[in-house]
Structures are given as structure tokens and as C-alpha cells.
C-alpha atoms as a PDB file:
ATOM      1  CA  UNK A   1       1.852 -22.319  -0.690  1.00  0.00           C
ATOM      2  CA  UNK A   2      -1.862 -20.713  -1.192  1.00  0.00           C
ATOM      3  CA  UNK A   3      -1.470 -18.701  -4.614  1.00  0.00           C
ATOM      4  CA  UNK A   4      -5.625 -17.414  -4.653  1.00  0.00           C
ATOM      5  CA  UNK A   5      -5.699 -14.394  -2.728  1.00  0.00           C
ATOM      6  CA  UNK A   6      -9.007 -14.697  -1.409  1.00  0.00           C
ATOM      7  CA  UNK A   7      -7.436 -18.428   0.813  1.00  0.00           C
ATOM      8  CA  UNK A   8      -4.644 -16.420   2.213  1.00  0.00           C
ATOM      9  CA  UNK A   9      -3.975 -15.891   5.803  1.00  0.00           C
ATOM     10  CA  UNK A  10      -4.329 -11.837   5.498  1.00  0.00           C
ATOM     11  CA  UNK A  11      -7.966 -11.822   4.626  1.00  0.00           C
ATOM     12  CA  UNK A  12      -9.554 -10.027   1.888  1.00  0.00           C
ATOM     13  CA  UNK A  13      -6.150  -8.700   0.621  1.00  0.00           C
ATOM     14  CA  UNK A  14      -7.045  -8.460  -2.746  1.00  0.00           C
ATOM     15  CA  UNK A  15      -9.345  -5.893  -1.553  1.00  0.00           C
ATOM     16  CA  UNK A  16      -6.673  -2.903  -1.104  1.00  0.00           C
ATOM     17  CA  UNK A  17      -5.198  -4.435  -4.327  1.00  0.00           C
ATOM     18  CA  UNK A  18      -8.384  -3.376  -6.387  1.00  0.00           C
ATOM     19  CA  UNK A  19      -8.532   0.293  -4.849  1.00  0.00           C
ATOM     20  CA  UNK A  20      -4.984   0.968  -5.785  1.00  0.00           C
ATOM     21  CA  UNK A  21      -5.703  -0.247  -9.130  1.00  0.00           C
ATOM     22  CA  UNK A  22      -8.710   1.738  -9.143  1.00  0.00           C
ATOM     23  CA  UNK A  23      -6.984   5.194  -8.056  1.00  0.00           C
ATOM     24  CA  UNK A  24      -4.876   4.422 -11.254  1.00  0.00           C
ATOM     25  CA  UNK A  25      -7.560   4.384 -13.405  1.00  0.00           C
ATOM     26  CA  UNK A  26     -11.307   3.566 -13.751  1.00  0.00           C
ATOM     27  CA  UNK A  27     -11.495  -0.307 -14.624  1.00  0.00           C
ATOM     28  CA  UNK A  28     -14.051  -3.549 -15.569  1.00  0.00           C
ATOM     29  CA  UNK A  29     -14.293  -6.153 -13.801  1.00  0.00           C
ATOM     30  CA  UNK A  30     -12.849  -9.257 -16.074  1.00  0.00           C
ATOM     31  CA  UNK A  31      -9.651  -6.564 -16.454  1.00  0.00           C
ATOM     32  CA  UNK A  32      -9.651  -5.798 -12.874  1.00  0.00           C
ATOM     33  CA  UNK A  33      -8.884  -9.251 -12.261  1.00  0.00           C
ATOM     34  CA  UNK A  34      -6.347  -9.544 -15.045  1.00  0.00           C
ATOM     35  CA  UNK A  35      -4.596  -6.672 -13.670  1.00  0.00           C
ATOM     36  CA  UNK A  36      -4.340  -7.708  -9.865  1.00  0.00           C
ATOM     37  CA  UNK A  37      -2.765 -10.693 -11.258  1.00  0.00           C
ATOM     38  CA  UNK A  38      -0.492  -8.626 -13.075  1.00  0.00           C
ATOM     39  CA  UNK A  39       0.336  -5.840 -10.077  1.00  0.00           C
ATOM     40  CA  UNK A  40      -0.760  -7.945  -7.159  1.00  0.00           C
ATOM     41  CA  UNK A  41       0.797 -11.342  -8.166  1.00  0.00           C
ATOM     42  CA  UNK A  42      -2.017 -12.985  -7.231  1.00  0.00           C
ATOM     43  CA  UNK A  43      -5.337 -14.675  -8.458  1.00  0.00           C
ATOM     44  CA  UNK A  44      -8.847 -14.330  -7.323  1.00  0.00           C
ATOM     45  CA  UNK A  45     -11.992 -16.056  -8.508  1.00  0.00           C
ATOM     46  CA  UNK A  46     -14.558 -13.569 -10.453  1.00  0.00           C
ATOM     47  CA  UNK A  47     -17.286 -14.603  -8.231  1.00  0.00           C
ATOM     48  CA  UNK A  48     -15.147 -13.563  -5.539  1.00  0.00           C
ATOM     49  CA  UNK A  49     -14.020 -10.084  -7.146  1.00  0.00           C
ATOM     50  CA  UNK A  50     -17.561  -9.521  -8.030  1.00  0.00           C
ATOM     51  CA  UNK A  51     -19.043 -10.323  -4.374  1.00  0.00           C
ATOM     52  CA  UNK A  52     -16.222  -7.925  -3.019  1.00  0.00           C
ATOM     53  CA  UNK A  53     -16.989  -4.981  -5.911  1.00  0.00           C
ATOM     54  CA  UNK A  54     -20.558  -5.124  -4.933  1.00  0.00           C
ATOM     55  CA  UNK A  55     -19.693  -5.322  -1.254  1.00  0.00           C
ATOM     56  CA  UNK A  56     -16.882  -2.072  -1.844  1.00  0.00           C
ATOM     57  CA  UNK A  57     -19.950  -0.041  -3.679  1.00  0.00           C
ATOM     58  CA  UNK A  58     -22.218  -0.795  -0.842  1.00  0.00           C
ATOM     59  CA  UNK A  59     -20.003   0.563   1.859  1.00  0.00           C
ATOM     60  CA  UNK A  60     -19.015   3.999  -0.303  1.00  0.00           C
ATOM     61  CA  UNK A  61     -15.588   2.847  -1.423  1.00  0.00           C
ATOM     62  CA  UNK A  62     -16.244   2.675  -4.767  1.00  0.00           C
ATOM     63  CA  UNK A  63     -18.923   3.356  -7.660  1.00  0.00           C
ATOM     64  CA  UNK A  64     -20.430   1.282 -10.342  1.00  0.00           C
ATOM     65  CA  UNK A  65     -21.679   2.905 -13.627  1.00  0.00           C
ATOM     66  CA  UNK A  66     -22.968   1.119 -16.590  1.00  0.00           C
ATOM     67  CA  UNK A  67     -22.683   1.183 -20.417  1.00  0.00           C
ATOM     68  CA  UNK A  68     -23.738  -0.227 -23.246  1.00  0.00           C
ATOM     69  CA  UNK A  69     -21.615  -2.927 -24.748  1.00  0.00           C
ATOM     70  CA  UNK A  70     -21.835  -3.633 -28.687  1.00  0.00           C
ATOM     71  CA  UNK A  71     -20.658  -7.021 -28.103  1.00  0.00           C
ATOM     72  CA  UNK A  72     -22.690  -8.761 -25.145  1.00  0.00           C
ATOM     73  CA  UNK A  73     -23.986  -7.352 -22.113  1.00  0.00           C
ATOM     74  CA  UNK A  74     -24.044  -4.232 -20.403  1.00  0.00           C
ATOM     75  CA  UNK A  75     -20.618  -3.484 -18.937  1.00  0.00           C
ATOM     76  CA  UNK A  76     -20.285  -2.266 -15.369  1.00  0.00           C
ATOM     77  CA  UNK A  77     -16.934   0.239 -15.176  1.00  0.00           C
ATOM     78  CA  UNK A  78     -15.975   0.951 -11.325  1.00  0.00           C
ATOM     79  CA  UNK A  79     -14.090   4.274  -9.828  1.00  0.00           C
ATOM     80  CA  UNK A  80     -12.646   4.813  -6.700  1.00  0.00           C
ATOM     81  CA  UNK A  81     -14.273   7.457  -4.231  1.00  0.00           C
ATOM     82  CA  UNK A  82     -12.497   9.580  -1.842  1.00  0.00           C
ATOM     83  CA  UNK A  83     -14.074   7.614   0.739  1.00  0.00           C
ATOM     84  CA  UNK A  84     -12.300   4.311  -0.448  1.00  0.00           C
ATOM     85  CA  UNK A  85      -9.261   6.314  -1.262  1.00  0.00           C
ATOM     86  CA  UNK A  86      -9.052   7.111   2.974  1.00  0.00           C
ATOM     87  CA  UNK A  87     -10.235   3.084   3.175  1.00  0.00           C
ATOM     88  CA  UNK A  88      -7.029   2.249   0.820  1.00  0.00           C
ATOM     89  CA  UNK A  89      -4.605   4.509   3.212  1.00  0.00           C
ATOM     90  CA  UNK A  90      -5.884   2.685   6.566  1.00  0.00           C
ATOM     91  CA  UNK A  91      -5.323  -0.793   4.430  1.00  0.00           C
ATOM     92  CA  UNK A  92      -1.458   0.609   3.523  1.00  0.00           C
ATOM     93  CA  UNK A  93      -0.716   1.336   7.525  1.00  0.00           C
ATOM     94  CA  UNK A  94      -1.688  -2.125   8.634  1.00  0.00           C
ATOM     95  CA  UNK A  95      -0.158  -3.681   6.207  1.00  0.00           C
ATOM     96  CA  UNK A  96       2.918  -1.508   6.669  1.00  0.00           C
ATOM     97  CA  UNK A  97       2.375  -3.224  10.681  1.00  0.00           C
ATOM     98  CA  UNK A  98       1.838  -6.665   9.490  1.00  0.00           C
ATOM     99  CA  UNK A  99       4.963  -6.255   7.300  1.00  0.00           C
ATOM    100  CA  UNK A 100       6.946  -5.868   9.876  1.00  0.00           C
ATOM    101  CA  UNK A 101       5.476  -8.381  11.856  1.00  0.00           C
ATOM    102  CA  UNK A 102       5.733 -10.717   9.687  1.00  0.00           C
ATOM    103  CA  UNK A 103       9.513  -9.572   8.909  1.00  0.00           C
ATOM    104  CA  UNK A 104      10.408  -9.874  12.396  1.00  0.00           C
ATOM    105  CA  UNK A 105       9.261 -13.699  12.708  1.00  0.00           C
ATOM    106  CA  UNK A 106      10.791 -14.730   9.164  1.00  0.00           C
ATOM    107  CA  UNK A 107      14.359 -12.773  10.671  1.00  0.00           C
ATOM    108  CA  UNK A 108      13.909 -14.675  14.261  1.00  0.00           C
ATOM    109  CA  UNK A 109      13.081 -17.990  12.414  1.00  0.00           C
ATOM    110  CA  UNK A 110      16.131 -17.596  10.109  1.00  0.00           C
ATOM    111  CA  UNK A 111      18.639 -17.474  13.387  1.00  0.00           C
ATOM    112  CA  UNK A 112      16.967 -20.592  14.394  1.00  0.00           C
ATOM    113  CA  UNK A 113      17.287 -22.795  11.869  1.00  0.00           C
END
């Protein structure tokens, strides 16, 4: 069983999983990932998460603003736009559709076997 997010069949699914963090609250990166772990049950690599953030900002989903940090680097804090909240709700529907898809072979599988 694939437990990284980013190897799973449903491509990119950590994706929706940072927006809906993201609506909750403005978030880092590093805690981003800690919390999809936490909310998503799953893991994703940083590079990965950091290659989709920039990707997300590109296309209007989200935005990237940075501050200083006292302890290292500047810090990079991302919020959701309205634009990636609409993104988020198309992500919901076709995952409500997969769901059941996916439902539907587990059920006809189980009267199989």
C-alpha cells in the first residue's frame, strides 16, 4: 500500500488537501506538511509540496508573502484566494464522483470474493 501522497493512483491529491488547510488558516510550508499528515493522513516530500505551492501561486490559487525570520531565513506564509477556494470546490465534486466509484468496485469486489 503507497502511503506518500504524491505515488498514489488519484494524482496530485495532496493538492486539495493543502487548500482546505489553507481556507482554515494562513500556513508555512514545513507546517503545511506537518498538518496534511495530520488532517490528510498522508505524507508528501517538501520538494514535492514546494514544487506544487509554487505551481498553486502561479495559476492564482494561492499567494505567497514573505517575512523576516529571527532564526534563519526568510519565511514564505501562503493564503488561499477565492480563485483556489472555487479550484478546492471543483476538487470536492470529483472526488465526491471518484468516491463513489471507487465504493461501487470495493462493494462489487466484496460479493465476489
Amino acid at each position: 500500500m503507497r502511503k506518500n501522497c504524491s505515488m498514489a493512483v488519484l494524482e496530485n491529491f495532496f493538492e486539495p488537501c493543502v487548500l482546505y488547510l489553507l481556507m482554515k488558516k494562513t500556513g508555512y510550508g514545513y507546517d503545511i506538511q506537518k498538518q496534511i499528515k495530520k488532517h490528510c493522513n498522508c505524507e508528501v516530500n517538501i520538494g514535492n509540496l514546494y514544487r506544487s505551492l509554487s505551481r498553486m501561486q502561479h495559476q492564482g490559487y494561492i499567494t505567497r508573502e514573505g517575512a523576516k525570520s529571527e532564526i534563519g531565513p526568510k519565511r514564505y506564509s501562503y493564503t488561499i484566494t477565492d480563485q483556489g477556494k472555487a479550484y478546492l470546490a471543483e476538487w470536492i465534486e470529483a472526488l465526491k464522483m471518484q468516491n463513489k466509484i471507487i465504493s461501487l468496485l470495493i462493494k462489487n469486489y466484496q460479493k465476489n470474493i
